[in-house]
C-alpha atoms as a PDB file:
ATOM      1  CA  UNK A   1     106.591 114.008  95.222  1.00  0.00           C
ATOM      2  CA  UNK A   2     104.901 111.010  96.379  1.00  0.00           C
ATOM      3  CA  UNK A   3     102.223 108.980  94.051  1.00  0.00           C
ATOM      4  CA  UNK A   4      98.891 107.355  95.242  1.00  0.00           C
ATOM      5  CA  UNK A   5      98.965 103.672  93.918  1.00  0.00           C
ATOM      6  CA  UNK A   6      96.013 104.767  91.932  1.00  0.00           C
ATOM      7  CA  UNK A   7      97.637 107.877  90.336  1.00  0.00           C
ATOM      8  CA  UNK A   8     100.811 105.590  89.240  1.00  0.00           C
ATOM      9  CA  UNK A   9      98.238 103.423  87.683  1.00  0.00           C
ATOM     10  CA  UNK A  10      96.455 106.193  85.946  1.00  0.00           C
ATOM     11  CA  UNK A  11      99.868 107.236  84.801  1.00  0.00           C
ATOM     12  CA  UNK A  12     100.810 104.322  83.352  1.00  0.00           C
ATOM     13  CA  UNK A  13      97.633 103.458  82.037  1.00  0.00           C
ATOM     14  CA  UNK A  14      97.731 107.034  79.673  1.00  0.00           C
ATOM     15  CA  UNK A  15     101.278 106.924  78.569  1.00  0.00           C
ATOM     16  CA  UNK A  16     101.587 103.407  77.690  1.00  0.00           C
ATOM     17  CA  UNK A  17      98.428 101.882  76.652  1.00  0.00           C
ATOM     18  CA  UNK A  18      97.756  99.453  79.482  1.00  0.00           C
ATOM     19  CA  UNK A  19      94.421  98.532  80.227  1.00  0.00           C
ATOM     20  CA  UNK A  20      95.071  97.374  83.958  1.00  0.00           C
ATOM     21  CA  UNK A  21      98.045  98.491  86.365  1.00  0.00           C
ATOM     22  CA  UNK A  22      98.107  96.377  89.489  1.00  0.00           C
ATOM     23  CA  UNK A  23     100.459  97.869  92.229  1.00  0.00           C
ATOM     24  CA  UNK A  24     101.313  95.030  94.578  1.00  0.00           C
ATOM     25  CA  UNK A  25     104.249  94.392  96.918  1.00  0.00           C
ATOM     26  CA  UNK A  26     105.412  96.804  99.697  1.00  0.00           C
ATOM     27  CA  UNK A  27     104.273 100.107  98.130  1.00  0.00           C
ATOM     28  CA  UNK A  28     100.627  98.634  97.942  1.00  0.00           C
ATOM     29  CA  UNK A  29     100.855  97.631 101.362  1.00  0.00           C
ATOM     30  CA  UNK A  30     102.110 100.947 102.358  1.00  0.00           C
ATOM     31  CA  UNK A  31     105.440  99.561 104.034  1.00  0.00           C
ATOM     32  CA  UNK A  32     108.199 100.564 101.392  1.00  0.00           C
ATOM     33  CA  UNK A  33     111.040 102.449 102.280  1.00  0.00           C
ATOM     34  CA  UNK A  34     113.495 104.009 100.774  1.00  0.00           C
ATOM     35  CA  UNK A  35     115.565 100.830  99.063  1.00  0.00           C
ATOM     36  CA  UNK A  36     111.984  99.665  98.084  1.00  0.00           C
ATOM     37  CA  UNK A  37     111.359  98.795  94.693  1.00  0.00           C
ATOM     38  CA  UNK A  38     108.168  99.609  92.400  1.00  0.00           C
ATOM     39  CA  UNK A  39     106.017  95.752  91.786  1.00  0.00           C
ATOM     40  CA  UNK A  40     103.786  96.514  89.250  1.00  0.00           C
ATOM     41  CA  UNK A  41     101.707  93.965  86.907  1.00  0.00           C
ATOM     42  CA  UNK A  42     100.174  95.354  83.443  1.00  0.00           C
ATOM     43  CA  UNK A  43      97.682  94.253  81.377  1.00  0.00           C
ATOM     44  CA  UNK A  44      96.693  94.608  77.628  1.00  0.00           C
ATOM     45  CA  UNK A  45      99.345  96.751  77.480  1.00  0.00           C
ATOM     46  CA  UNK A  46     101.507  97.992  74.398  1.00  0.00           C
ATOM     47  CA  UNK A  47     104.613  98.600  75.870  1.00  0.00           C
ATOM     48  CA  UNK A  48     107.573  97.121  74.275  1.00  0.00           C
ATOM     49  CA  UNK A  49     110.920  96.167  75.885  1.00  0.00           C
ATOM     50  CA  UNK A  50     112.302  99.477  74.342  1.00  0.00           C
ATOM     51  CA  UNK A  51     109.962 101.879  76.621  1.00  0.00           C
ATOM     52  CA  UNK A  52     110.680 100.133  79.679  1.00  0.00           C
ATOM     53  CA  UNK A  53     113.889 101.781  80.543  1.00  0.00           C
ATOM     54  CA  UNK A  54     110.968 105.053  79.810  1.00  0.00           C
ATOM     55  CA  UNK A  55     108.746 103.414  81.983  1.00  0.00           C
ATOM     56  CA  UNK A  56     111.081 103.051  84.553  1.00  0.00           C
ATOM     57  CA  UNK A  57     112.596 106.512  84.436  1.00  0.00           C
ATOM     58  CA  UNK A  58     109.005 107.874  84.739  1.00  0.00           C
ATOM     59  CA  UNK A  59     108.224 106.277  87.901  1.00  0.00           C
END
């Protein structure tokens, strides 16, 4: 299943608190492939260093 930048954002967003979820890098542009990695930049967020191995797994 592939994600609209905007979905992973909204995904993010619920799960984890985050008031802003910026996509950037080669999945915004729309030029990953498949050894491309996920950039993303969040804001106001709650997530602690615990949930990102969570965070990770989820995307």
């Amino acid at each position: 299943m592939r994600y609209t930048a905007e979905k992973i954002g909204e995904i993010v967003a619920a799960r984890y608190g985050a008031e802003c979820v910026y996509l950037f890098g080669s999945c915004a542009r729309g030029d990953a492939d498949a050894d491309s990695d996920i950039d993303l930049r969040i804001d106001n967020g709650t997530i602690r260093d615990l949930q990102m191995g969570g965070l990770a797994a989820d995307l």
